[in-house]
C-alpha atoms as a PDB file:
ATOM      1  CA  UNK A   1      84.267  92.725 113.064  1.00  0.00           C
ATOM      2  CA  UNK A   2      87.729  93.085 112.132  1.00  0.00           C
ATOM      3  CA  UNK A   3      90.188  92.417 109.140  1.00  0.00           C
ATOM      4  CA  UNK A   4      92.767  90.621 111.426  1.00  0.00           C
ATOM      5  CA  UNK A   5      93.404  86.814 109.914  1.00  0.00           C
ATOM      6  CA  UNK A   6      93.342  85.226 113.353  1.00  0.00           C
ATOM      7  CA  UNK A   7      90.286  86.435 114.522  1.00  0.00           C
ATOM      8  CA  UNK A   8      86.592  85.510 113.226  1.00  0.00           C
ATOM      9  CA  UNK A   9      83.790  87.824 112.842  1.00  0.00           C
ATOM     10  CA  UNK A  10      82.514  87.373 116.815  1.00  0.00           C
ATOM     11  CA  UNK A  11      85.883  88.665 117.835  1.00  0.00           C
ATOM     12  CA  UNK A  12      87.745  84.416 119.012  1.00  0.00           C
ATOM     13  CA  UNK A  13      90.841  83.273 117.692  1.00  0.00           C
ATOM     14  CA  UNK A  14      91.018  81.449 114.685  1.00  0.00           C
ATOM     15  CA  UNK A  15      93.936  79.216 112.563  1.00  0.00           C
ATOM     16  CA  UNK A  16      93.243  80.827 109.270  1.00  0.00           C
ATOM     17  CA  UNK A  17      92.082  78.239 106.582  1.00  0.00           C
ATOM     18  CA  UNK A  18      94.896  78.380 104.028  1.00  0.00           C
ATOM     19  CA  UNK A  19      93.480  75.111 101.563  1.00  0.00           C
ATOM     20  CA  UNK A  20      92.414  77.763  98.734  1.00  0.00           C
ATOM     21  CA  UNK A  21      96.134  79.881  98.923  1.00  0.00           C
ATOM     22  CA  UNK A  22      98.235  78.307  96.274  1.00  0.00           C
ATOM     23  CA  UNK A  23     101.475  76.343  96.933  1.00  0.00           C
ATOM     24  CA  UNK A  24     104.346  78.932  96.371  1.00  0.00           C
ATOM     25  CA  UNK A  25     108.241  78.380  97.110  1.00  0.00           C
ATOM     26  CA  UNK A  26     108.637  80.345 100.219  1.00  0.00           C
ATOM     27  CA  UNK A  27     111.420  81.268 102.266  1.00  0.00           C
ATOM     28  CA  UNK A  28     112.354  83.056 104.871  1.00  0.00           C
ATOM     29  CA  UNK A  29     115.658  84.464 106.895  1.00  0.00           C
ATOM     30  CA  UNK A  30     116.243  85.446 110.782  1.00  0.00           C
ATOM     31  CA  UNK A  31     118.512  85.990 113.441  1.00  0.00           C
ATOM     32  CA  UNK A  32     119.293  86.455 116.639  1.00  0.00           C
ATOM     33  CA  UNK A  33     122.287  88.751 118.736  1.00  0.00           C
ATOM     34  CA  UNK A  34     123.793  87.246 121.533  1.00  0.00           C
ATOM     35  CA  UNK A  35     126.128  89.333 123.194  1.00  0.00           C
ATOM     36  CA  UNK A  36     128.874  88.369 125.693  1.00  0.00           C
ATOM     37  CA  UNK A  37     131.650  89.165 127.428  1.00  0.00           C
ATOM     38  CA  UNK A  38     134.864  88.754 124.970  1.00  0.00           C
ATOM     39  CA  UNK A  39     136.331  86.053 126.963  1.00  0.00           C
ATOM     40  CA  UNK A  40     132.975  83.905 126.257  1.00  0.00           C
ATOM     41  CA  UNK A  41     133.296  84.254 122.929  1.00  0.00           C
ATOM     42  CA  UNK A  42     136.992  83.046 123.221  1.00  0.00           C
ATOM     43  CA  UNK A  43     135.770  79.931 124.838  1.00  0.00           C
ATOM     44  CA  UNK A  44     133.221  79.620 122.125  1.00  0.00           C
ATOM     45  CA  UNK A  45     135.693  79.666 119.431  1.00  0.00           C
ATOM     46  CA  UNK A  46     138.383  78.160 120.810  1.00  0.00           C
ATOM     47  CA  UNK A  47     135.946  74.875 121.523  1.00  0.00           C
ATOM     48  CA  UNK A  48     136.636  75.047 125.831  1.00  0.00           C
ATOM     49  CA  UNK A  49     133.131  75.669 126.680  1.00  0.00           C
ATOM     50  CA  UNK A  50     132.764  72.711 129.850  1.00  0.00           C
ATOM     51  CA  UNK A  51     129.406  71.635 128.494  1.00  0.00           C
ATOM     52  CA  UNK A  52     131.060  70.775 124.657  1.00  0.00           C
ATOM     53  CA  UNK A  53     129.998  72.400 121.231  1.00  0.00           C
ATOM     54  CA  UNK A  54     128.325  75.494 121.622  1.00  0.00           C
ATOM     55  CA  UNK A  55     127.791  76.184 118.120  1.00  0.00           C
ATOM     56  CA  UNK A  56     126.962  72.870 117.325  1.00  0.00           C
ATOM     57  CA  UNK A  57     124.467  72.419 119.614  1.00  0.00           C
ATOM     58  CA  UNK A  58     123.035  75.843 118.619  1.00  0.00           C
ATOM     59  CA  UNK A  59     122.496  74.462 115.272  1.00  0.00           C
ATOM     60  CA  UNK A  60     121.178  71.028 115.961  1.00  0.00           C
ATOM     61  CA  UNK A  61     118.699  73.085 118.990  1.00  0.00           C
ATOM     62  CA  UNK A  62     117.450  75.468 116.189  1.00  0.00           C
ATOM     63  CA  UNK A  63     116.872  72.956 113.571  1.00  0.00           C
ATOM     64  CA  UNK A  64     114.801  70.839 115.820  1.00  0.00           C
ATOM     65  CA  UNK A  65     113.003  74.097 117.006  1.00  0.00           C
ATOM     66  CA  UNK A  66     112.060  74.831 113.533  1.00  0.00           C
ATOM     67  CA  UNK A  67     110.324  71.996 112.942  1.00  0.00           C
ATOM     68  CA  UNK A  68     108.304  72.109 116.244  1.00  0.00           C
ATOM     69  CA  UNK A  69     106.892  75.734 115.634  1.00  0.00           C
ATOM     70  CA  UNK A  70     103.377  75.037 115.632  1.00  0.00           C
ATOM     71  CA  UNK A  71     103.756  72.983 118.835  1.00  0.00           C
ATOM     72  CA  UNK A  72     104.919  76.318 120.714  1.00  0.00           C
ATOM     73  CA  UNK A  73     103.242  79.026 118.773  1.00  0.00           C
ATOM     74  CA  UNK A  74      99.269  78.779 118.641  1.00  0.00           C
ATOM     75  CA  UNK A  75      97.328  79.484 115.628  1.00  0.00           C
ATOM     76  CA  UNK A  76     100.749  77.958 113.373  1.00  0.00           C
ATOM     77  CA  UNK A  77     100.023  75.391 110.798  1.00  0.00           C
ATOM     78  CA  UNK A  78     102.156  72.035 110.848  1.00  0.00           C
ATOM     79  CA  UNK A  79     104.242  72.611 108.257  1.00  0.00           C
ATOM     80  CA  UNK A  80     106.565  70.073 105.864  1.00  0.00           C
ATOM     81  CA  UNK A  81     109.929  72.143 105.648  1.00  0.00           C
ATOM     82  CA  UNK A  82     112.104  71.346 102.708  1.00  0.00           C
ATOM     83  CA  UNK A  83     115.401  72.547 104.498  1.00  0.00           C
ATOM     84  CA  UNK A  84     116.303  74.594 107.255  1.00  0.00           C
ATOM     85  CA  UNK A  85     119.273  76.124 108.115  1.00  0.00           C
ATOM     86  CA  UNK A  86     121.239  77.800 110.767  1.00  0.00           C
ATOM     87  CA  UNK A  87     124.512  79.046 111.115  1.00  0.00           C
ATOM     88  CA  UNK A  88     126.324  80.633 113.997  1.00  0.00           C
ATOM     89  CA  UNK A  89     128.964  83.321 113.297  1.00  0.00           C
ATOM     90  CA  UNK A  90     131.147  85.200 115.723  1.00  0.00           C
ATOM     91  CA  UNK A  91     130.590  88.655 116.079  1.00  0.00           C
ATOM     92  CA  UNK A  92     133.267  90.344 117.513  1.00  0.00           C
ATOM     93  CA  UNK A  93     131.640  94.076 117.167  1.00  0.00           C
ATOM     94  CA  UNK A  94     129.180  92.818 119.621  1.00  0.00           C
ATOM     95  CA  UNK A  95     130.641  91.030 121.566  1.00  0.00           C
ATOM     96  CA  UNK A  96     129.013  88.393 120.730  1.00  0.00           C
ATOM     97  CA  UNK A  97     127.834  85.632 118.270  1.00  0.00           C
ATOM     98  CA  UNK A  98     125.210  86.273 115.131  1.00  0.00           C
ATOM     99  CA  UNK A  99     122.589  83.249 114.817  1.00  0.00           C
ATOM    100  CA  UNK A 100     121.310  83.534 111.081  1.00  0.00           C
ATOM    101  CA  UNK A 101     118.508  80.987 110.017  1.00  0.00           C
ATOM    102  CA  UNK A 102     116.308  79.658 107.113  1.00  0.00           C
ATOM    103  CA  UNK A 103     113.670  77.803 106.471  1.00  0.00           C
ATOM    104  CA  UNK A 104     112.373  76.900 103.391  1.00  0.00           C
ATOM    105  CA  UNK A 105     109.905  75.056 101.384  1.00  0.00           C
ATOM    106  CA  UNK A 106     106.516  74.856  98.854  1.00  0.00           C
ATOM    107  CA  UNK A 107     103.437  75.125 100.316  1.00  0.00           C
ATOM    108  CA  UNK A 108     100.083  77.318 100.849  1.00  0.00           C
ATOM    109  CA  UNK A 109     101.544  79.564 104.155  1.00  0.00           C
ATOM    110  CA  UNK A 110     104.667  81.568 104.952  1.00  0.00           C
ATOM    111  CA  UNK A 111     107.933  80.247 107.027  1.00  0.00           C
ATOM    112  CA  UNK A 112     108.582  83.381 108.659  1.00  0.00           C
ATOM    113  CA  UNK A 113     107.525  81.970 112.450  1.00  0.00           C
ATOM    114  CA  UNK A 114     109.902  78.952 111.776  1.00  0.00           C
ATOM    115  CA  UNK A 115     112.951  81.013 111.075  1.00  0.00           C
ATOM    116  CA  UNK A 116     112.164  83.033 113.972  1.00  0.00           C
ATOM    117  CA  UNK A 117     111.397  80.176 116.128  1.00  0.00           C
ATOM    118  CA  UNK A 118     114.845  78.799 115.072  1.00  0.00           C
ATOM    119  CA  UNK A 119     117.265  81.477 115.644  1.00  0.00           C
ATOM    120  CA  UNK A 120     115.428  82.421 119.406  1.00  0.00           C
ATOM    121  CA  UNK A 121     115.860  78.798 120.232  1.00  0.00           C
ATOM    122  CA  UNK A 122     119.691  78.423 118.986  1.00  0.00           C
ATOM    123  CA  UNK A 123     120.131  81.593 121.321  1.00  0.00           C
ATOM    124  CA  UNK A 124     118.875  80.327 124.282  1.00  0.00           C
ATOM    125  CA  UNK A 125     120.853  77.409 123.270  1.00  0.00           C
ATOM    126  CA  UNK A 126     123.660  79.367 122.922  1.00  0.00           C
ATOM    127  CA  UNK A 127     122.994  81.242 127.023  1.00  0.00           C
ATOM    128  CA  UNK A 128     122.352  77.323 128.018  1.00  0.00           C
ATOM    129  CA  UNK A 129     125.538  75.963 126.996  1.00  0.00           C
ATOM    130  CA  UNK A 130     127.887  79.356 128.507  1.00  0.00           C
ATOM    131  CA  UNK A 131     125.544  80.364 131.492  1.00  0.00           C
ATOM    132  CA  UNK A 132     127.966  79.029 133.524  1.00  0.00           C
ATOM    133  CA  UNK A 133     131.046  81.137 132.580  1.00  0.00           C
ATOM    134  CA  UNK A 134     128.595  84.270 132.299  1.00  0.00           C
ATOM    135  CA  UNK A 135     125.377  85.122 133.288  1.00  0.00           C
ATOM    136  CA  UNK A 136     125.462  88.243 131.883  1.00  0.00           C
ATOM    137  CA  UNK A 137     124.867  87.501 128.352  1.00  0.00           C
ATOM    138  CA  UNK A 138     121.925  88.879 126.593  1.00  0.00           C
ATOM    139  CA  UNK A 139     119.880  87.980 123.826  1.00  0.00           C
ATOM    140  CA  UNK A 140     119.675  91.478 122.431  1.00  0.00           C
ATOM    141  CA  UNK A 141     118.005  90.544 118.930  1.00  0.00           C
ATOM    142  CA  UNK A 142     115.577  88.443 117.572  1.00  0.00           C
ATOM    143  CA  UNK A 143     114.187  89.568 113.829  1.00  0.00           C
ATOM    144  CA  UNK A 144     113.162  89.124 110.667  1.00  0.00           C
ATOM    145  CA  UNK A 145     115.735  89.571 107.928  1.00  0.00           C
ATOM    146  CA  UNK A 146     113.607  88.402 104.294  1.00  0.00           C
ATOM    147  CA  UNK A 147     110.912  86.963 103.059  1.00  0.00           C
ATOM    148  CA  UNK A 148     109.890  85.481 100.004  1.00  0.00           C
ATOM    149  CA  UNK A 149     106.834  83.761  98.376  1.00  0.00           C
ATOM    150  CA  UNK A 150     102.956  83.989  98.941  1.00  0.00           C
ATOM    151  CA  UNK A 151     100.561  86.706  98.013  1.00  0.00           C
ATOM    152  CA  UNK A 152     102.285  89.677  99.755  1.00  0.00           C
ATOM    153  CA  UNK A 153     106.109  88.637  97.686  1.00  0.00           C
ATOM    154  CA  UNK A 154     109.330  89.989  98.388  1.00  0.00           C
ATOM    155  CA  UNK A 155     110.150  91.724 101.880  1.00  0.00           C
ATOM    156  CA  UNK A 156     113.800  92.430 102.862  1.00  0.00           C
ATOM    157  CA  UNK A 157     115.048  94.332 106.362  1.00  0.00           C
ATOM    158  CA  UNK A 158     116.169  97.547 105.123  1.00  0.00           C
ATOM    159  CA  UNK A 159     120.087  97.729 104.456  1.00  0.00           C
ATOM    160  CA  UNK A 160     120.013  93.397 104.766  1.00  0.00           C
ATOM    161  CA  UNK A 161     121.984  91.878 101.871  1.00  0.00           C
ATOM    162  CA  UNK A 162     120.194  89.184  99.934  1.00  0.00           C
ATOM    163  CA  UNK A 163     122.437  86.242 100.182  1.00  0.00           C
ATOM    164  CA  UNK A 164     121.050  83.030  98.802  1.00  0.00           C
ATOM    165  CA  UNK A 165     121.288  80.698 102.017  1.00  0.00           C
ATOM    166  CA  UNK A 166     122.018  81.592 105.445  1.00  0.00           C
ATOM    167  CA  UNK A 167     125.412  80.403 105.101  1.00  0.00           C
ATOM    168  CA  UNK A 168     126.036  83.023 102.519  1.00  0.00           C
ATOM    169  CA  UNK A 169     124.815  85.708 104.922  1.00  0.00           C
ATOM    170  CA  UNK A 170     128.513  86.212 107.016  1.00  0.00           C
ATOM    171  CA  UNK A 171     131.597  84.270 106.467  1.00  0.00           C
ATOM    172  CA  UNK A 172     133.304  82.352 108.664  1.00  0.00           C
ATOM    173  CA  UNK A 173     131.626  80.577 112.140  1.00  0.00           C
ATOM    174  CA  UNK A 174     132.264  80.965 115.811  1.00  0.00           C
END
């Protein structure tokens, strides 16, 4: 009936059975815009948000939400992650702060959903923690920046740079 991977042949929802893919090193890079007003990101940076850390909390929230992915997203294997990683950079042009994440590690199915996962949940993290100093912040941006591994290979956003971690990605943090 169709050539979708999630659905069968009688048209239901399916996890697709990935025991005969073999076990590749895959990785994959995301992130997500939050913009603000520029006296928010002053707070940010200069650590005087009332509810603490924003960035660190951002980090530790999108870690955690990496490794919970197939809990929130049906149809997601469980998956053993080698590393992730997510940093939080200020982004004055926006105003705002960039959240750019990775996930990585060797096995028979792509981390794409678990970078994603992790830079959506550092942003809400992010409008959690400054909510109260502006309610007007948006999450403007959630996307895929690279891929790597599996059967289809290489994919890269158009005009992204290929830096090796997400820590490469943009200098400096928040």
């Amino acid at each position: 009936m169709s050539d979708l991977t999630h659905i069968d042949e009688r048209g239901r929802a399916r996890m697709v059975d990935v025991g005969g893919k073999d076990e590749t090193e895959r990785r994959a890079r995301a992130e997500a815009l939050v913009r603000m007003a520029p006296e928010t990101l002053a707070l940010i940076q200069d650590e005087s948000v009332p509810k603490g850390d924003v960035v660190a909390a951002a980090r530790l929230a999108g870690i955690m939400a990496a490794k919970r992915t197939h809990e929130l997203i049906p149809l997601c294997h469980p998956l053993n992650l080698s590393t992730v990683e997510v940093e939080v950079h200020a982004a004055p042009e926006l105003p705002g702060l960039r959240v750019v994440t990775e996930a990585r590690l060797r096995g028979r199915t792509g981390v794409e959903m678990e970078a994603l996962v992790a830079a959506s949940v550092a942003a809400l993290t992010v409008y959690d923690m400054c909510k109260a100093v502006d309610r007007g912040m948006e999450i403007v941006a959630v996307r895929l920046l690279q891929k790597s591994g599996g059967r289809s290979g290489e994919w890269r956003r158009e005009g992204e740079a290929g830096g090796d971690t997400a820590a490469d990605e943009t200098k400096g943090t928040a």
